[in-house]
Protein backbone atom coordinates (compact mmCIF):
# COMPACT_ATOMS: atom_id res chain seq x y z
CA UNK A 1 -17.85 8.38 -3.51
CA UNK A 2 -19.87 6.93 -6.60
CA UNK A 3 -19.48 3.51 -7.82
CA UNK A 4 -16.80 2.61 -10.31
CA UNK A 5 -19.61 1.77 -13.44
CA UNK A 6 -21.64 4.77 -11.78
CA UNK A 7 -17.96 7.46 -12.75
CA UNK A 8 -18.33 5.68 -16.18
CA UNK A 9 -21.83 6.62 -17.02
CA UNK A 10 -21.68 10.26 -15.66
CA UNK A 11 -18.71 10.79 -17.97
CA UNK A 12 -20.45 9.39 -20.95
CA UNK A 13 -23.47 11.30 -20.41
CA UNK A 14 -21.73 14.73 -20.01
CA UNK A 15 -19.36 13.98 -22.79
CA UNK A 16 -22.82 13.37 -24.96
CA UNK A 17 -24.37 16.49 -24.07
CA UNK A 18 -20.95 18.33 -24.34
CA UNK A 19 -21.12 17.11 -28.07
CA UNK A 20 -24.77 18.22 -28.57
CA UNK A 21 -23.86 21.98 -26.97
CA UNK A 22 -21.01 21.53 -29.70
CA UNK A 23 -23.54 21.38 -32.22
CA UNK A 24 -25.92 23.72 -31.24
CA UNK A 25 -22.48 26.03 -31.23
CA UNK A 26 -21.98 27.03 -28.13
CA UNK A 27 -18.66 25.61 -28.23
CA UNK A 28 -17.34 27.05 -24.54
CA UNK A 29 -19.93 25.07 -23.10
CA UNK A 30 -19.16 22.23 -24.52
CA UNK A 31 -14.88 22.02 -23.76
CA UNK A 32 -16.05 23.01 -20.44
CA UNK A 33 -18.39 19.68 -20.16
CA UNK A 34 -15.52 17.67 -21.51
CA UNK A 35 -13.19 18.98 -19.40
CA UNK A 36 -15.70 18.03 -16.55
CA UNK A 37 -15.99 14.20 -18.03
CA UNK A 38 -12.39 13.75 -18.24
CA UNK A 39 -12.51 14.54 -13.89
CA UNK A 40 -15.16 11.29 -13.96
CA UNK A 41 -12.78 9.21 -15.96
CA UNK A 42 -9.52 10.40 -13.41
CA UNK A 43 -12.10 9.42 -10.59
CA UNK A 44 -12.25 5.97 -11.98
CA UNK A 45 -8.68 5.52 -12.72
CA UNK A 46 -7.51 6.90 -9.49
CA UNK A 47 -9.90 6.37 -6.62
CA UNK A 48 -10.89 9.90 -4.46
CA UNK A 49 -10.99 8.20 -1.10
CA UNK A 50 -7.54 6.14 -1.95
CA UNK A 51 -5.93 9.75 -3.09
CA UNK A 52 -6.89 11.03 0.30
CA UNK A 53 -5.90 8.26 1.93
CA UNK A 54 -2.39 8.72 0.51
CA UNK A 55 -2.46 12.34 1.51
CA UNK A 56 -2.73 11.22 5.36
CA UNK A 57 -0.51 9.16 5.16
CA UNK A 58 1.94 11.53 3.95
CA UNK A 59 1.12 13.93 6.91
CA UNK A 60 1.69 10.73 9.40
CA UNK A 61 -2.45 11.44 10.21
CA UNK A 62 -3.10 7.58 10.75
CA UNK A 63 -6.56 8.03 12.04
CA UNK A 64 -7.56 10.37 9.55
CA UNK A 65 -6.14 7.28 7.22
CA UNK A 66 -8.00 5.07 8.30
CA UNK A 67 -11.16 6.78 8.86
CA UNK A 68 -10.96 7.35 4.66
CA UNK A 69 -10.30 3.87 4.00
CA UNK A 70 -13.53 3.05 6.23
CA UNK A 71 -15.91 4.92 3.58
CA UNK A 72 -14.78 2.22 0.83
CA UNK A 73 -17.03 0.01 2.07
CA UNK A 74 -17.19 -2.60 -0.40
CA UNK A 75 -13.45 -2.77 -2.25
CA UNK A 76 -14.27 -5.36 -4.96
CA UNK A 77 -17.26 -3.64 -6.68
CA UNK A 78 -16.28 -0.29 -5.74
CA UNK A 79 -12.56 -0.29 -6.88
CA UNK A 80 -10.28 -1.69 -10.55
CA UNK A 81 -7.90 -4.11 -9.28
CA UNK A 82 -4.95 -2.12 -9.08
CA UNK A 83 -7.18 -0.04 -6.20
CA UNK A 84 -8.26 -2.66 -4.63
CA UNK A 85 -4.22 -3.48 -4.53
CA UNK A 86 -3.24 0.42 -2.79
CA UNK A 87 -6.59 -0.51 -0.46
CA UNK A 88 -4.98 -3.50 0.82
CA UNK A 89 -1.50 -1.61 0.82
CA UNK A 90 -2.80 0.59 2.37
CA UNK A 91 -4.81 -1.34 5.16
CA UNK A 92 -2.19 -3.21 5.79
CA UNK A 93 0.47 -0.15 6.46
CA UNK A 94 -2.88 0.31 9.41
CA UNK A 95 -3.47 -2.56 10.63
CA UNK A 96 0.46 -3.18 10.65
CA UNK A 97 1.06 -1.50 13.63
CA UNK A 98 -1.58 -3.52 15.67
CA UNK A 99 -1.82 -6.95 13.80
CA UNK A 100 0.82 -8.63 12.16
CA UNK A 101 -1.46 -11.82 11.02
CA UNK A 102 -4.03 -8.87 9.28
CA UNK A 103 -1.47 -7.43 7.74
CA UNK A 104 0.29 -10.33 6.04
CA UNK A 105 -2.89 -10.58 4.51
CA UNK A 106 -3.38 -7.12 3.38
CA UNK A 107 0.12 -7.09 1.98
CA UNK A 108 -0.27 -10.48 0.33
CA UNK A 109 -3.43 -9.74 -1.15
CA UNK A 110 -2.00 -6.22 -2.41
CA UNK A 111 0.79 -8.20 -4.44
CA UNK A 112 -0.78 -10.58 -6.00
CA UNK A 113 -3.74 -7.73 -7.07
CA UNK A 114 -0.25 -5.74 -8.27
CA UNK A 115 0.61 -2.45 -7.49
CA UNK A 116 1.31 0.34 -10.32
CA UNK A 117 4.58 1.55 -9.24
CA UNK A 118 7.58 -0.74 -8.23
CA UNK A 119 9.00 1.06 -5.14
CA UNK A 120 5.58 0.17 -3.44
CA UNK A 121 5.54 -3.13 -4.57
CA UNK A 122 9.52 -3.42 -2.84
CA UNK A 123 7.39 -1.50 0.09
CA UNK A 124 4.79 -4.08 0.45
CA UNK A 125 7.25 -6.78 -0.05
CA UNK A 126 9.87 -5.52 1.77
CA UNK A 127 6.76 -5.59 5.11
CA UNK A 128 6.18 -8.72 4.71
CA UNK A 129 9.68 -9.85 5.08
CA UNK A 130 9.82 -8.41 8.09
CA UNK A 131 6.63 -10.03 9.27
CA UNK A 132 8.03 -13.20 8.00
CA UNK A 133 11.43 -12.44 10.11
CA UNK A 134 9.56 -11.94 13.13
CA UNK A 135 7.29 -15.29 12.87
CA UNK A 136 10.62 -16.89 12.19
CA UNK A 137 10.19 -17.92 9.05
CA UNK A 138 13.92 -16.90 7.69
CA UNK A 139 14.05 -18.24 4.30
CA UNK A 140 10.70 -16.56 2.97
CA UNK A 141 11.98 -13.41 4.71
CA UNK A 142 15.53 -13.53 2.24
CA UNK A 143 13.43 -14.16 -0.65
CA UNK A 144 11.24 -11.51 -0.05
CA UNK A 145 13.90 -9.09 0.82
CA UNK A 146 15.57 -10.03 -1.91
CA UNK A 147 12.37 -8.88 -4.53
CA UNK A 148 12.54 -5.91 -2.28
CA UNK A 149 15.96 -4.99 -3.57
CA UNK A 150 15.70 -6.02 -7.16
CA UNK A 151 12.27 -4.02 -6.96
CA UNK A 152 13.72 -0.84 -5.43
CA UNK A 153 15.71 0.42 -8.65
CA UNK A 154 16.19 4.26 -7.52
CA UNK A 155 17.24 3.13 -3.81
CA UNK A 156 14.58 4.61 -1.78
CA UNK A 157 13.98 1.92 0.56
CA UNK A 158 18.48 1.17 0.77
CA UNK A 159 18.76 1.83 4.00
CA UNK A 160 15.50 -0.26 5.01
CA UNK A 161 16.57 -3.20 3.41
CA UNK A 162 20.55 -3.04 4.74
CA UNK A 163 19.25 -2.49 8.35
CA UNK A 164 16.67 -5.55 7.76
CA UNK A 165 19.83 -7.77 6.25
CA UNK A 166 21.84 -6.93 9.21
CA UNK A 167 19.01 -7.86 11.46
CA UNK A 168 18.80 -10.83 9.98
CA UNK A 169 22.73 -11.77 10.33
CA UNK A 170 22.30 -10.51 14.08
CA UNK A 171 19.81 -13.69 14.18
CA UNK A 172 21.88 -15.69 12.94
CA UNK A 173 24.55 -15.65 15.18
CA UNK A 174 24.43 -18.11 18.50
CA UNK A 175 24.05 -16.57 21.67
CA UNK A 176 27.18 -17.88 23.45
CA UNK A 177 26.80 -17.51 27.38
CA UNK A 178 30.16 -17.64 29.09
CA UNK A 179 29.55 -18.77 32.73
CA UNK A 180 32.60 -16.59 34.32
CA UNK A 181 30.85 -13.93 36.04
CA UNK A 182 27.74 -15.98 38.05
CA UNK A 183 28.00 -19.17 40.56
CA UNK A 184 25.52 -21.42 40.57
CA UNK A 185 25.26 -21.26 44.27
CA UNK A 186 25.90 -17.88 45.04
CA UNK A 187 28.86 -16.54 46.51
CA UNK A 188 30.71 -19.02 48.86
CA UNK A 189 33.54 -17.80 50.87
């Protein structure tokens, strides 16, 4: 993995010697060199190690996930901000499963960096309502959930958001005990 700046350079470089083959008219050469820069300039739009992050993922291979994300190892100089937003999405999706107070903060930090597409940003949103729901803080939780669903405009996360609503009205309810069945003092005869 090369450095953001590092992608940058190596594509400028091969697209100037791609114009000079050009010149000196050996024109295959040179399409092929540009078609090599524009990889470079892919590379720094869309991160390798985030790309086959997101292929893990996909296959449910959560170490292999992480161990990918563990070669970024500096995210702010490394990565634009919108990949230093799918790191933290994606750190926090980890780190989820183990650590809820780690992963608020991944998924926090991964909204506010913004995320390209909106069905992850109802993802990441729509996590930390439910780690707001579970530290019982009910009213974030709605709002969030609520940004989730406005967010989610082709319904892919419908079912995740009506079983989180109806978790949330389960809540709500009282637990009424009805003292019919058990004596305080045990059976007396």
């Amino acid at each position: 993995m090369f450095n953001k700046n590092i992608k940058l350079f190596l594509a400028a470089a091969i697209v100037a010697y791609a114009v000079y083959q050009i010149i000196e008219t050996y024109v295959g050469n040179g399409i092929m060199l540009i078609l090599l820069a524009s990889v470079f300039v892919f590379l720094y739009f869309k991160n390798e190690m985030i790309l086959l992050a997101f292929l893990k993922l996909r296959k449910q291979d959560f170490p292999g996930t992480e161990r990918l994300l563990n070669k970024i190892k500096n995210p702010k100089t490394a990565l634009t901000s919108k990949q230093q937003g799918y790191y933290n999405f994606l750190k926090g999706i980890m780190v989820s499963q183990t650590n809820m107070n780690d992963a608020e903060k991944y998924f926090k930090n991964a909204v506010s960096l913004g995320l390209s597409m909106d069905h992850d940003l109802a993802m990441a949103k729509l996590n930390l309502a439910g780690i707001a729901f579970t530290k019982r803080r009910k009213q974030e939780a709605q709002k969030l959930l609520q940004e989730a669903q406005k967010l989610d405009k082709r319904d892919m996360l419908s079912e995740q958001i009506k079983m989180m609503k109806q978790q949330m009205k389960k809540s709500a309810m009282p637990n009424q005990h009805f003292g019919g069945q058990q004596q305080r003092g045990g059976k007396r005869r």
